[in-house]
C-alpha atoms as a PDB file:
ATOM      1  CA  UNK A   1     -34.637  -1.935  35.118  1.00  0.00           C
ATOM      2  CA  UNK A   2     -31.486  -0.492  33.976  1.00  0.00           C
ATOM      3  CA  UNK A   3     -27.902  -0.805  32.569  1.00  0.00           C
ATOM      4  CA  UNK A   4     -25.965  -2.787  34.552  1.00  0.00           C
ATOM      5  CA  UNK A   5     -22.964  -0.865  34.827  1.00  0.00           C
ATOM      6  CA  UNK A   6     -20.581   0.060  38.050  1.00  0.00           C
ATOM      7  CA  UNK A   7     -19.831   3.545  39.489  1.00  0.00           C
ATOM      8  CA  UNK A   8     -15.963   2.398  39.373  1.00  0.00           C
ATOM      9  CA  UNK A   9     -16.791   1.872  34.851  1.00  0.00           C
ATOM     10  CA  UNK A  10     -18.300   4.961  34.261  1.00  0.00           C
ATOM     11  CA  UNK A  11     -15.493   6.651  36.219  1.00  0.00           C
ATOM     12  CA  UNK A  12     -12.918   4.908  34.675  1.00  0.00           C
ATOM     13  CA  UNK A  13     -14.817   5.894  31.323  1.00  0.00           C
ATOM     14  CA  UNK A  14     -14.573   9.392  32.476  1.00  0.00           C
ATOM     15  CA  UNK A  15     -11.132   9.643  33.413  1.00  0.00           C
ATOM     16  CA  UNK A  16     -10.143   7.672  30.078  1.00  0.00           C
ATOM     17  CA  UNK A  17     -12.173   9.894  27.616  1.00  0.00           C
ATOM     18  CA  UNK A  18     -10.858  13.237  29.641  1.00  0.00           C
ATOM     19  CA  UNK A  19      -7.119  11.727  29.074  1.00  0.00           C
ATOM     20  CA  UNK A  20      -8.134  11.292  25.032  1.00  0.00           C
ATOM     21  CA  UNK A  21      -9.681  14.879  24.346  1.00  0.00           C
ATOM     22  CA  UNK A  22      -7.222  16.623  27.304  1.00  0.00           C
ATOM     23  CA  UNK A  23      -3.891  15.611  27.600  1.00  0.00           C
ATOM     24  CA  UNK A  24      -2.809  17.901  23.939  1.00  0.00           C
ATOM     25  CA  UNK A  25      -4.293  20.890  24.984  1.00  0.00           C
ATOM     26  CA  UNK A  26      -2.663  20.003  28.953  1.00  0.00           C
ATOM     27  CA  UNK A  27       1.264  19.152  27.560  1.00  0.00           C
ATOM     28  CA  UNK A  28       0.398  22.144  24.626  1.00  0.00           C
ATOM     29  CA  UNK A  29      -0.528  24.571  27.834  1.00  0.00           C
ATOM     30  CA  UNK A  30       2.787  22.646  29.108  1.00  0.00           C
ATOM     31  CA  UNK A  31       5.347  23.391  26.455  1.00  0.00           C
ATOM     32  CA  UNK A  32       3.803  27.878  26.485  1.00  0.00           C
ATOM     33  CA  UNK A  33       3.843  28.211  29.743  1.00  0.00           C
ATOM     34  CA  UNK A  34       7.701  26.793  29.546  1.00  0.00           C
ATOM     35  CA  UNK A  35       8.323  29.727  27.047  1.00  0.00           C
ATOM     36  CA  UNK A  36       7.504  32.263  29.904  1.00  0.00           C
ATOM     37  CA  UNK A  37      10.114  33.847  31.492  1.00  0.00           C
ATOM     38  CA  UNK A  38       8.957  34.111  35.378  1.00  0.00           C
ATOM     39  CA  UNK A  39       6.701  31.182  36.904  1.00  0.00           C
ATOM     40  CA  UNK A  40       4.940  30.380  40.195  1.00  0.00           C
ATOM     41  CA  UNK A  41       4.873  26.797  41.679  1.00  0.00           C
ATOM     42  CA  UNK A  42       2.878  25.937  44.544  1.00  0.00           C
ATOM     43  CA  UNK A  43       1.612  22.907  46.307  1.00  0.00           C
ATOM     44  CA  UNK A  44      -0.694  22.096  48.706  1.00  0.00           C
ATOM     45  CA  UNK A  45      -1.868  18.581  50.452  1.00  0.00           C
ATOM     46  CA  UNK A  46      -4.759  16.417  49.956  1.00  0.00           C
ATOM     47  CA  UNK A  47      -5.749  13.576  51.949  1.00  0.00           C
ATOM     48  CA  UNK A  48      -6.745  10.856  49.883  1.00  0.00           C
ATOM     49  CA  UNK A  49     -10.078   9.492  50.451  1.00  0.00           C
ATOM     50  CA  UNK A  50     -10.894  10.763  53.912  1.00  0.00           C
ATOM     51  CA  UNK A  51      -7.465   8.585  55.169  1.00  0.00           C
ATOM     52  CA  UNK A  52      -6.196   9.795  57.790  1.00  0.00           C
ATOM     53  CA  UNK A  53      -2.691   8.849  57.287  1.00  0.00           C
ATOM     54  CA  UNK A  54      -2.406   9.052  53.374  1.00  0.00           C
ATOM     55  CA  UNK A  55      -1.895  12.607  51.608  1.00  0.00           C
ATOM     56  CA  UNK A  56      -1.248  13.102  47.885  1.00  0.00           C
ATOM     57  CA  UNK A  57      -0.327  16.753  46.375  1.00  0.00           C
ATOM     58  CA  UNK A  58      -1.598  19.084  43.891  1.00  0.00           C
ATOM     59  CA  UNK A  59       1.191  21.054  42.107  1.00  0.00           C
ATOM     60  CA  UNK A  60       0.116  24.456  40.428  1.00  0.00           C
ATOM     61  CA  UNK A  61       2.097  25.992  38.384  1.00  0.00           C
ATOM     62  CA  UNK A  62       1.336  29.325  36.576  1.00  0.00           C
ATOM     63  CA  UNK A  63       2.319  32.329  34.421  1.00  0.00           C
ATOM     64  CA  UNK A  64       3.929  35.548  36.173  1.00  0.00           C
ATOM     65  CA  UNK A  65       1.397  38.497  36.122  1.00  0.00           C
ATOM     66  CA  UNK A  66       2.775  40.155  33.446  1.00  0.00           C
ATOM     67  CA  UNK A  67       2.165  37.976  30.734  1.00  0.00           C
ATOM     68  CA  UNK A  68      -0.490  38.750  28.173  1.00  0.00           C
ATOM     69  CA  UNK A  69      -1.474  35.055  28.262  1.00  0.00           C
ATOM     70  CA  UNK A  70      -1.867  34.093  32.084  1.00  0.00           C
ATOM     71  CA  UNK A  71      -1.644  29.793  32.160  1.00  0.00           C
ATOM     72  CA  UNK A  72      -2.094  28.134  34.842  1.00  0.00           C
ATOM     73  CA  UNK A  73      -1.932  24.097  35.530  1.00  0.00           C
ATOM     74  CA  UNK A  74      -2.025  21.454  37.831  1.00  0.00           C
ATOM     75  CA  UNK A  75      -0.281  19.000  38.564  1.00  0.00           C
ATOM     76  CA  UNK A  76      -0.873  15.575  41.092  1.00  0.00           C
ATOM     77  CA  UNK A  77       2.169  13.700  42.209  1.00  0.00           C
ATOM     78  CA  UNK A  78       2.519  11.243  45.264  1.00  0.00           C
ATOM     79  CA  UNK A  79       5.214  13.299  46.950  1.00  0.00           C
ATOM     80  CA  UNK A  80       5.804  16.697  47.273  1.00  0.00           C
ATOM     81  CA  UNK A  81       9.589  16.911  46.760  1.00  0.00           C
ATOM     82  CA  UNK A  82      11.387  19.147  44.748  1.00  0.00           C
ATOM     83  CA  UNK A  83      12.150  16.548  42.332  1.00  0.00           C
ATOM     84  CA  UNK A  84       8.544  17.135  41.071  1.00  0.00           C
ATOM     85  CA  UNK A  85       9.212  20.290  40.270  1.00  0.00           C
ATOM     86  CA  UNK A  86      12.366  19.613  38.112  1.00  0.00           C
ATOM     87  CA  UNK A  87      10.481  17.182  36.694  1.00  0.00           C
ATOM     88  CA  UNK A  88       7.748  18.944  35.475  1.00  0.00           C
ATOM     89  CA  UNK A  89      10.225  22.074  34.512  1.00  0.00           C
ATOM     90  CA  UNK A  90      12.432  20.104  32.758  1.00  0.00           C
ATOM     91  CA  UNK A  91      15.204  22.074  31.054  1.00  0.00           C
ATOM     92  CA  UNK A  92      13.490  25.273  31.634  1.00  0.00           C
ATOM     93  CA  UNK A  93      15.696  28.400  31.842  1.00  0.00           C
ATOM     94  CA  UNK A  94      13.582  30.820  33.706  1.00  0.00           C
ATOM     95  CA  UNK A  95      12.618  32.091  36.847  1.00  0.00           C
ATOM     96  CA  UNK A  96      10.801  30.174  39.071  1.00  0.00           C
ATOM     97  CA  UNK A  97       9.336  31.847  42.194  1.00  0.00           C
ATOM     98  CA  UNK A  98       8.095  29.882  44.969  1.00  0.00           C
ATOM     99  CA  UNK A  99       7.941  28.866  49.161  1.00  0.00           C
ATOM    100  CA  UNK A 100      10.962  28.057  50.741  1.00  0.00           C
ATOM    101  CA  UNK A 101       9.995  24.007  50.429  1.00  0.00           C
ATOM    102  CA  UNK A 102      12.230  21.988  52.524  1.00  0.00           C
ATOM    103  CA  UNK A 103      13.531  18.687  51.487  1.00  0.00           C
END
């Protein structure tokens, strides 16, 4: 006995309700940490499903230690180019401190 109901729907049903209730408080966390003067951005590879030939990235990005608020999100993109990083910045005026990334 029991509900017949996949792995793969109750994980999309997870990912889907985390978007709902999430993704204000993510782009609000967004739009304060783009108020801060001095960020970090980071990222750092992640093979995708134990592949052995396909990576994906996680992006941090995070408040300088001297703020009294410290924020700090992440971010998953396909690509690690700097283009991900002026995406996510946007028109942001700041400082941005980070690894000498080459393209």
């Amino acid at each position: 006995m029991g509900l017949p109901i996949t792995r793969k729907e109750i994980s999309n049903w997870h990912i889907k309700t985390s978007h709902y209730y999430l993704e204000p408080l993510y782009n609000l966390l967004r739009e304060k940490l783009l108020e801060q003067p001095l960020l970090h951005a980071d990222e750092t590879s992640y093979r995708v499903l134990e592949s052995d030939s396909q990576l994906t990235y996680y992006w941090t990005f995070l408040s300088g230690k001297s703020e009294k608020q410290g924020i700090t999100l992440y971010h998953h993109d396909q690509c690690r180019s700097g283009l991900v990083v002026q995406e996510f910045l946007g028109d942001y005026s700041g400082y941005v401190h980070c690894d000498m990334l080459r393209q």
